[in-house]
Every structure is written in C-alpha cells, then in structure tokens.
Protein backbone atom coordinates (compact mmCIF):
# COMPACT_ATOMS: atom_id res chain seq x y z
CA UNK A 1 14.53 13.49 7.54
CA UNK A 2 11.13 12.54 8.09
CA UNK A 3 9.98 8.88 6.15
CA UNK A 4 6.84 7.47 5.81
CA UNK A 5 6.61 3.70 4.74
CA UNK A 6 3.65 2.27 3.08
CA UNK A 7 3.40 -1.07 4.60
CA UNK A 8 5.64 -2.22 7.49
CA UNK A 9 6.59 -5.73 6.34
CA UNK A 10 9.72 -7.75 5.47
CA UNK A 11 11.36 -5.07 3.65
CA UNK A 12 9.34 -1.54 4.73
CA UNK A 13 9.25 -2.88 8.12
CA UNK A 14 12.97 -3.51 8.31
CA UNK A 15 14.53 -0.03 6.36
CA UNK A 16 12.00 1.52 8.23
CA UNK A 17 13.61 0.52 11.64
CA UNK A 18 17.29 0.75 10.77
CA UNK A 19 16.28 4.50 9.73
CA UNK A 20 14.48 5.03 12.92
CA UNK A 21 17.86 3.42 14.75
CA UNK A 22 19.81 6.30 13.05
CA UNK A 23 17.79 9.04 14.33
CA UNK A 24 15.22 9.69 11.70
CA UNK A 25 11.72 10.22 12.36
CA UNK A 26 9.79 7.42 11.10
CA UNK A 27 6.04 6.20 10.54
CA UNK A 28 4.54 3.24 8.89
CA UNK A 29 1.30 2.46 7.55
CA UNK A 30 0.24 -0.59 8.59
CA UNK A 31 -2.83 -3.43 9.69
CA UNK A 32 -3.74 -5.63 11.91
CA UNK A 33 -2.17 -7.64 14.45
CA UNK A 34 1.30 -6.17 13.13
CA UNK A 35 -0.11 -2.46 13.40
CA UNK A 36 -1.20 -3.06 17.08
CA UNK A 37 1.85 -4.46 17.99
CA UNK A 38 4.52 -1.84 16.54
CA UNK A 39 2.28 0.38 17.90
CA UNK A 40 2.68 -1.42 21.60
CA UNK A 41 6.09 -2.11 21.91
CA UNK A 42 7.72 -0.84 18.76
CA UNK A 43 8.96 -2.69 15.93
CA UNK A 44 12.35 -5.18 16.40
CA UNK A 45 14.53 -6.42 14.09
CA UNK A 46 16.50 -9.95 14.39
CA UNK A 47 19.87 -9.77 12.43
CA UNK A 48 23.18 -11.05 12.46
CA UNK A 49 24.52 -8.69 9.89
CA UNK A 50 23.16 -4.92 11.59
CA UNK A 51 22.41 -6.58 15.36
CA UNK A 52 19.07 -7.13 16.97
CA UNK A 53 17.22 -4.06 18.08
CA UNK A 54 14.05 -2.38 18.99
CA UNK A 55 12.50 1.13 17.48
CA UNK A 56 9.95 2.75 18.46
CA UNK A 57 8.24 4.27 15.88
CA UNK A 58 4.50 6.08 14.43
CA UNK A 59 2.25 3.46 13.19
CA UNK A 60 -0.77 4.07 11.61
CA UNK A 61 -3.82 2.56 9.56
CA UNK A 62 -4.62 6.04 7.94
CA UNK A 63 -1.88 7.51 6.93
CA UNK A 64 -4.45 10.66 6.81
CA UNK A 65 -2.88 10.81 10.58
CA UNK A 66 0.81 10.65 9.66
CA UNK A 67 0.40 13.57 6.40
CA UNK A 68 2.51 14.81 4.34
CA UNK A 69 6.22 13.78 4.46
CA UNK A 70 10.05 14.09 3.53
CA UNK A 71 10.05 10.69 1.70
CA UNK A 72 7.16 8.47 1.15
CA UNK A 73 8.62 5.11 0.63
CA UNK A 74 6.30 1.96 -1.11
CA UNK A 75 7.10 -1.69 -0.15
CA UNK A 76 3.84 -3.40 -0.17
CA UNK A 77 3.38 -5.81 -2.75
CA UNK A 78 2.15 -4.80 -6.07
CA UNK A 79 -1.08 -6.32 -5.67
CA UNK A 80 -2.16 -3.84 -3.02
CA UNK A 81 -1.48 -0.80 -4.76
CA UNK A 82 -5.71 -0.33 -5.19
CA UNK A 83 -5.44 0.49 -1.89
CA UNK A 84 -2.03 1.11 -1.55
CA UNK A 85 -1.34 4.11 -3.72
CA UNK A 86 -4.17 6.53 -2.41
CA UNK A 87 -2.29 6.40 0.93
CA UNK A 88 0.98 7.09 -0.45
CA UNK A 89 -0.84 10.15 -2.10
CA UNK A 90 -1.92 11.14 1.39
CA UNK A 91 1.90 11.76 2.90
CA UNK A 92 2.70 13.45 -0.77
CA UNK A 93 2.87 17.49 -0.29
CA UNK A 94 4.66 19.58 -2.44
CA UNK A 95 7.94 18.94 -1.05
CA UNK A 96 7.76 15.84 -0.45
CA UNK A 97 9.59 12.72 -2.70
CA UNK A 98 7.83 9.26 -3.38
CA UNK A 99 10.59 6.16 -3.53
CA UNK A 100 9.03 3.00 -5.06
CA UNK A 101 10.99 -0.07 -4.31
CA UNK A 102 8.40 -2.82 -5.43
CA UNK A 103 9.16 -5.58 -8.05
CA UNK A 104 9.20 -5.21 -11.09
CA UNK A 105 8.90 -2.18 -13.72
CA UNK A 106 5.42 -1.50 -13.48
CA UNK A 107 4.99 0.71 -10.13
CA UNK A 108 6.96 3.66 -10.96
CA UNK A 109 4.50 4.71 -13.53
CA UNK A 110 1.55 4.03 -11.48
CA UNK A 111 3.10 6.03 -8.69
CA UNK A 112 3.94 8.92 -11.04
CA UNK A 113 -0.04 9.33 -11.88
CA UNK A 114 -1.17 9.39 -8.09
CA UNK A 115 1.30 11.78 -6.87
CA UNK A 116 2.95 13.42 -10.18
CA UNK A 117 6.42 12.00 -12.08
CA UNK A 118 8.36 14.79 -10.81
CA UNK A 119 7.74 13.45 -6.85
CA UNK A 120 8.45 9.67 -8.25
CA UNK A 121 12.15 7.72 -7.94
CA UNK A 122 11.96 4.09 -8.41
CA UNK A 123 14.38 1.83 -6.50
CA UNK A 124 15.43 -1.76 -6.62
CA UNK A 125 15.90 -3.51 -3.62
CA UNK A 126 18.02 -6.69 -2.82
CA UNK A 127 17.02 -8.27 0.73
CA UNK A 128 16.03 -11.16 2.23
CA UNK A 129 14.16 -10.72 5.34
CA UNK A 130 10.37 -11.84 6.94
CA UNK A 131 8.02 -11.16 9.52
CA UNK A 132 8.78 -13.56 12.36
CA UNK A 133 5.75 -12.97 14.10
CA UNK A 134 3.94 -9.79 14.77
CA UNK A 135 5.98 -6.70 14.79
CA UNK A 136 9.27 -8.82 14.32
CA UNK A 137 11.56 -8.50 11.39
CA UNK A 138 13.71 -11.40 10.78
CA UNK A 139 16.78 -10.76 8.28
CA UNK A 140 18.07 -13.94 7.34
CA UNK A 141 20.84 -12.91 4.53
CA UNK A 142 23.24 -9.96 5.26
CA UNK A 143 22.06 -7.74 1.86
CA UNK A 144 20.41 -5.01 2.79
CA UNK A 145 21.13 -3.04 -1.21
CA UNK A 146 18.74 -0.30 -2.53
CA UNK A 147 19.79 0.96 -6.47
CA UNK A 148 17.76 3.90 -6.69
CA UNK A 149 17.24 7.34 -8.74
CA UNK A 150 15.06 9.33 -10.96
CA UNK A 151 13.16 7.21 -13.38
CA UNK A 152 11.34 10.03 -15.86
CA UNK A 153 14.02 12.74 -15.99
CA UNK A 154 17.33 10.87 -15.32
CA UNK A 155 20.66 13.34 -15.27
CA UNK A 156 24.09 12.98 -16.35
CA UNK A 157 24.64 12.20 -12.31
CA UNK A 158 22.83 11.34 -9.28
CA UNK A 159 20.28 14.34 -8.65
CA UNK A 160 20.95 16.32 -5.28
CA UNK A 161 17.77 14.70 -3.74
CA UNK A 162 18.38 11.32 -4.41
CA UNK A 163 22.77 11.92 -2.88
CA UNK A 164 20.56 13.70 0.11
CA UNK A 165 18.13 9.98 0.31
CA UNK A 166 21.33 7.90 0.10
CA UNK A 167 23.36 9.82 2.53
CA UNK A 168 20.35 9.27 5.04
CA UNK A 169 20.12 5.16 3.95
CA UNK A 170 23.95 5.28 3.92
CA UNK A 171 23.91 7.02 7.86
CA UNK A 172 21.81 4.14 8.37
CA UNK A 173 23.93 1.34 7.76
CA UNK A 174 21.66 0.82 4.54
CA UNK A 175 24.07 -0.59 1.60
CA UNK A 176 22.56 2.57 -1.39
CA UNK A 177 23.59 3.01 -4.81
CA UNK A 178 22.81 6.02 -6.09
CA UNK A 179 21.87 6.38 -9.85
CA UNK A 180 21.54 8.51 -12.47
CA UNK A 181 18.99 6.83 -14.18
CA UNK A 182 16.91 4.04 -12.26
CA UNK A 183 15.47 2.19 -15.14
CA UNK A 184 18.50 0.30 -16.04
CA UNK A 185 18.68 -1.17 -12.44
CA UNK A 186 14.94 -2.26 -12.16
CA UNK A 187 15.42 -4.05 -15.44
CA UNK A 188 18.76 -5.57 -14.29
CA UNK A 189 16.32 -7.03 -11.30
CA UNK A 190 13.37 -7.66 -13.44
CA UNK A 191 15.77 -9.72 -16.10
CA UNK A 192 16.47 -11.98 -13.46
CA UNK A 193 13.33 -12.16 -10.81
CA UNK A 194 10.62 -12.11 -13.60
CA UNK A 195 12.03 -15.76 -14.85
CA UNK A 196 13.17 -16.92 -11.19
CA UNK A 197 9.86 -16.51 -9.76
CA UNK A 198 7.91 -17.89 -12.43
CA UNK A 199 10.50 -21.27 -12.66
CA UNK A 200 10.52 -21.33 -8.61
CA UNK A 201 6.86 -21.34 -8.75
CA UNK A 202 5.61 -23.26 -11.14
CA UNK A 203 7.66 -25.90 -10.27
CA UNK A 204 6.97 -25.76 -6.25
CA UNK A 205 11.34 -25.78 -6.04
CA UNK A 206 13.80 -23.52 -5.13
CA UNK A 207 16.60 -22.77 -7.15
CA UNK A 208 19.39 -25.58 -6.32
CA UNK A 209 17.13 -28.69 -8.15
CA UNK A 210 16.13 -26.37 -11.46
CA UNK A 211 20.38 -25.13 -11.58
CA UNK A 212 21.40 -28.96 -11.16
CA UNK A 213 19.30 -30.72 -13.40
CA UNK A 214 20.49 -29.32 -17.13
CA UNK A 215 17.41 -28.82 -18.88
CA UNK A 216 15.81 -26.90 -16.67
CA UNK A 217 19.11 -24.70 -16.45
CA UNK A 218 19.10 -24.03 -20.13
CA UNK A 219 14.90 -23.14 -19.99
CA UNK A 220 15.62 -20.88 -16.93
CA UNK A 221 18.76 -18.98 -18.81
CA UNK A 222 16.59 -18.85 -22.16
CA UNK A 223 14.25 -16.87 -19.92
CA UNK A 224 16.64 -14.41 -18.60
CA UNK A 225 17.35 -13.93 -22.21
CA UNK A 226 13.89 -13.33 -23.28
CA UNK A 227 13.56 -10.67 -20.52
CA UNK A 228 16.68 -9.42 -21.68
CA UNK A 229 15.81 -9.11 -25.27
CA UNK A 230 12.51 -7.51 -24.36
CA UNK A 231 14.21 -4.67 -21.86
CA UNK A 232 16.51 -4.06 -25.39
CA UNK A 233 13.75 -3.78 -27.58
CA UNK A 234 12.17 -1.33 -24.64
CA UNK A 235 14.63 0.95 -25.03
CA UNK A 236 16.48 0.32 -22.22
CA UNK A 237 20.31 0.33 -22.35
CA UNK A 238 20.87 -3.28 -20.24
CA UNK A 239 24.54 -4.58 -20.16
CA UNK A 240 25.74 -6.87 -23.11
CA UNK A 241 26.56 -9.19 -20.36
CA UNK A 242 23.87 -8.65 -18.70
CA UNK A 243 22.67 -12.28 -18.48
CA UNK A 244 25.97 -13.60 -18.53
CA UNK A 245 25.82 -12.15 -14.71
CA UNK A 246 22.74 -13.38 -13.76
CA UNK A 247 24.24 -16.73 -14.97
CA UNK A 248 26.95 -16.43 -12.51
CA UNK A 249 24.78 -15.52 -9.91
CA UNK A 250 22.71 -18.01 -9.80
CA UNK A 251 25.73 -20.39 -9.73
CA UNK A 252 26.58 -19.19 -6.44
CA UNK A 253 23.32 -18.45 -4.71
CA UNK A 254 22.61 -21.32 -1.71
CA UNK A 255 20.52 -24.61 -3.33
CA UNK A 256 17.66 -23.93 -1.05
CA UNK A 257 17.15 -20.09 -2.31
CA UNK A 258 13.27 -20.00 -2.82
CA UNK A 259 11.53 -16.78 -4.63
CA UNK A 260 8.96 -15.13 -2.38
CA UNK A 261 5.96 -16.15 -5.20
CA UNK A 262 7.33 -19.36 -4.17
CA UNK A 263 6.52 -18.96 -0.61
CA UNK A 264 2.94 -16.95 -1.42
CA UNK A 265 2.01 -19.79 -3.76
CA UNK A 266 2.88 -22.95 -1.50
CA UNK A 267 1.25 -20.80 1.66
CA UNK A 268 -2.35 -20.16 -1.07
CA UNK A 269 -1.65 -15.94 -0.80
CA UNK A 270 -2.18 -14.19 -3.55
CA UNK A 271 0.17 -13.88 -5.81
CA UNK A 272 3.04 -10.82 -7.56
CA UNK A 273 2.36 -13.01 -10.78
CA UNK A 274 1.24 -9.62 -13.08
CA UNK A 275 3.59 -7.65 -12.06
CA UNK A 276 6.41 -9.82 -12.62
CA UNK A 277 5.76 -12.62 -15.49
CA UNK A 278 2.49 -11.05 -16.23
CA UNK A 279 4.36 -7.81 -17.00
CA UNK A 280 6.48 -9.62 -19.17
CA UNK A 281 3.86 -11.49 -21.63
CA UNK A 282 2.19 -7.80 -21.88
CA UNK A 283 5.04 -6.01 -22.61
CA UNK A 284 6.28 -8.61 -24.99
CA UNK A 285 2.82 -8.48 -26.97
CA UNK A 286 3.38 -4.21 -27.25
CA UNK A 287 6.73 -4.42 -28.94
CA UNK A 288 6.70 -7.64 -30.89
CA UNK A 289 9.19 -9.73 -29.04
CA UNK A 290 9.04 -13.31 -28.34
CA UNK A 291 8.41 -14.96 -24.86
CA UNK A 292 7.88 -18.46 -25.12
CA UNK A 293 9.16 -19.85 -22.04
CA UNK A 294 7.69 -16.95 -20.13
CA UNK A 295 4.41 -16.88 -21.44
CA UNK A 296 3.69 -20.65 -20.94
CA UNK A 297 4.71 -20.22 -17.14
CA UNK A 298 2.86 -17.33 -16.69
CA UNK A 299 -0.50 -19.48 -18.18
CA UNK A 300 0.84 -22.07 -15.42
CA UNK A 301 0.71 -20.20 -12.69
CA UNK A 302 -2.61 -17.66 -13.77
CA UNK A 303 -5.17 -19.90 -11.74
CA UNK A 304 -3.22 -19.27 -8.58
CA UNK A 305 -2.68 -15.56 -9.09
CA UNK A 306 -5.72 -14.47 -6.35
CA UNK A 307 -4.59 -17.41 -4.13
CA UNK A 308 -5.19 -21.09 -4.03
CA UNK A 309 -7.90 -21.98 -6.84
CA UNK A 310 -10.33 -24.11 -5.72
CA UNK A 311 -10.47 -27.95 -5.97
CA UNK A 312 -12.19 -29.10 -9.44
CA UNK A 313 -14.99 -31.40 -8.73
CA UNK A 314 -14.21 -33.21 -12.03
CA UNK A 315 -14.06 -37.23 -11.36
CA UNK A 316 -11.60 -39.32 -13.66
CA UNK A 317 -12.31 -42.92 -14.38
C-alpha cells in the first residue's frame, strides 16, 4: 500500500518507518531540519522492542509533490491542523482513506469536512516514543497499539478497508485493533488522557507524586469520572468499568510517567490544552454535565496554551 503521513514526528515518524521496513511505499510531510535530514540519509528508529533501523523514505514540505494516496495518515498535533489539514486534503483522491490518530475526539470531525466523512477513520494510538535529534526516532516503551475503525458509519464488524489497514500495520510488526466502531476507543483514551494531562501539567509532576499523595489521587479519579460521565451523556456506549480500568492502570504505570503537555509546557511549546481539557469544558457546557475539577485545570493551564506567557511586570510589596 502506498501511506502518506502528515508530520514525521514521534509517532508519524516512527509507524511511518516500521511500514516502510515492511515493504510499503512511504512519504512524510515534514519541516525543517528534520525534513532535510530524512530526506539525506533516511529516517532511523532506536528501539529495543522492534530493533534499530534505517528507512529510506519520500519526504516532502508540499505534500502537493507526494499527491494523492492509499492512506493518508494525521499525527501532528492538534494545534497544527490550520495548516495541517489542507495538506492531508492534498494526498485525498477518490480512493484514497484518511486515518486520524491525534488526541482527543475532536479531529475526526474536522478531518471529515476537509476530505469528506466517508474517506475519515479515527484511530487511537498508545506509544511512547520522541525525536532524538533530527531524523531520529527514539521509542522508549515497547507499545506500539493503534485501536482504529470507522467513526460516522460504524458496522456490525470491522469494515473490509479498515481488516485491509490492519493487516498492513499488523505485517508491520504494528500491535492494531481493528474496530467496528472507533468512537468508543477514542473516548476510552480521552477518559483517561484529558484528566492526566491536565493534572501532569498543572502541577509541573508526573504521575508517581499525584498517585502517592491521596488527595490528589481522589481529584485525579473524580476527573476520569467526569470525562466518563460526559462521554455517557454523549451518547457514547463507554464500559461500566470503564474508570475502574483506568484506575488500575495508573496503579501500575512507572512513577516517573510524564504526559507529553507536560513536556510542551515545562519546554514553553505550545500547548494540546483545547483539544484535550479544553474539549472537555466545551463539551460539558453543550450537554449540561458537570466538570468541576476539569474546568478549574483547564483555567490553570489557559495562559500557557500558545506557549510560555510572558513575565508580569507587576511588583509586590
């Protein structure tokens, strides 16, 4: 099959290369000093879990030059879709399928009205990997899980174009899940990394210090539960136990597991605050359900959301 990744980072950059390893013919739109230096000696992965390797793939800035595709696949953050989503709309013809696997629940619909719902799955993904330095992928868990499927006209089963994706991610060595209906499993995500980024970030500490100390831990699971409530009162049909698993989860995650807003926010990037707890608050105010605990994080964590705010020149005596 022929893929087409907009953006080539942590997580693009990565599935992009194991599908290149596997034989597929793979491009990536890309910038800067990572663009010119896929583009020079390929892009390499560093992993314990699938083994350290090179591919040598198309990398672009337009993807004008790549055109249209098998399967157009968006990992940039959600921040960059302004930019973001007219390119994916340049390697959409009419065969072609567009697989979101950003946060949240947001980007499916947004992909849906540049390139049509009937070209739009929606993925989650489960992965921890960064750019080591330019055109270098460094995985540093072994999960390498995408939960995918059709998102505006789920089936009884797994359609026979998302079986024909996840046979390709599968050839891979990519750990897929097909799905009937992807909704359920970007909520599942959401219900978990909407709260865990917010908590992680407004309080500048990864996840071992909020689970030890016990009022944090009960805030942090009465925000899974808001999320919960709120994908419920969506319409979405989460799990009873739904939190009860996130719960356990986070019991056995390492201490120093830090959210990626985490990292953005202590590094002054911007931030995926709307599409995550931003979402939330907005969604919350549409069907009536109440956020609390994720509404006064998201206010926390607002002034950083286009980076680090600047210093107030306000004197205290």
């Amino acid at each position: 099959m022929r893929f087409a990744f907009i953006g080539a980072g942590a997580v693009g950059g990565y599935y992009g290369a194991l599908l290149a390893r596997a034989g597929h013919e793979v491009a990536f739109v890309a910038r800067g000093p990572h663009l010119e230096a896929i583009q020079r000696s390929g892009i390499r992965v560093v992993s314990s879990a699938v083994g350290d390797f090179t591919a040598h793939v198309t990398a672009e800035s337009d993807a004008g030059r790549i055109g249209a595709v098998d399967v157009a696949v968006l990992t940039v953050k959600t921040y960059d879709n302004d930019t973001a989503l007219p390119s994916l709309a340049r390697l959409v013809g009419p065969a072609t399928t567009a697989l979101t696997l950003q946060n949240g629940v947001d980007s499916a619909d947004e992909v849906a009205v540049a390139v049509g719902q009937s070209q739009t799955l929606a993925g989650a993904t489960y992965i921890a990997t960064a750019i080591e330095a330019a055109g270098v992928i460094r995985q540093t868990g072994s999960h390498r899980r995408i939960v995918f499927g059709e998102c505006f006209n789920p089936a009884p089963a797994a359609t026979p174009r998302v079986v024909a994706i996840h046979d390709a991610f599968k050839a891979a060595d990519i750990q897929s899940e097909p799905v009937a209906d992807a909704r359920t499993a970007l909520w599942e995500k959401f219900v978990y990394l909407a709260p865990f980024a917010a908590f992680t970030g407004a309080s500048r500490l990864p996840i071992g210090p909020l689970w030890a100390d016990a009022d944090s831990k009960s805030a942090l699971i009465a925000a899974f539960g808001e999320v919960a409530a709120l994908a419920r009162a969506s319409g979405i049909g989460l799990p009873d136990d739904a939190v009860a698993k996130i719960e356990a989860y986070a019991t056995r995650i390492p201490a120093a597991t830090r959210s990626s807003l985490q990292n953005d926010l202590s590094q002054g990037r911007r931030l995926e605050l709307e599409s995550l707890a931003g979402s939330v608050v907005r969604r919350a105010n549409a069907v009536g359900v109440p956020t609390p605990i994720m509404r006064a994080l998201y206010a926390v964590l607002k002034p950083y959301a286009s980076g680090r705010p600047a210093e107030s020149q306000t004197v205290n005596v």
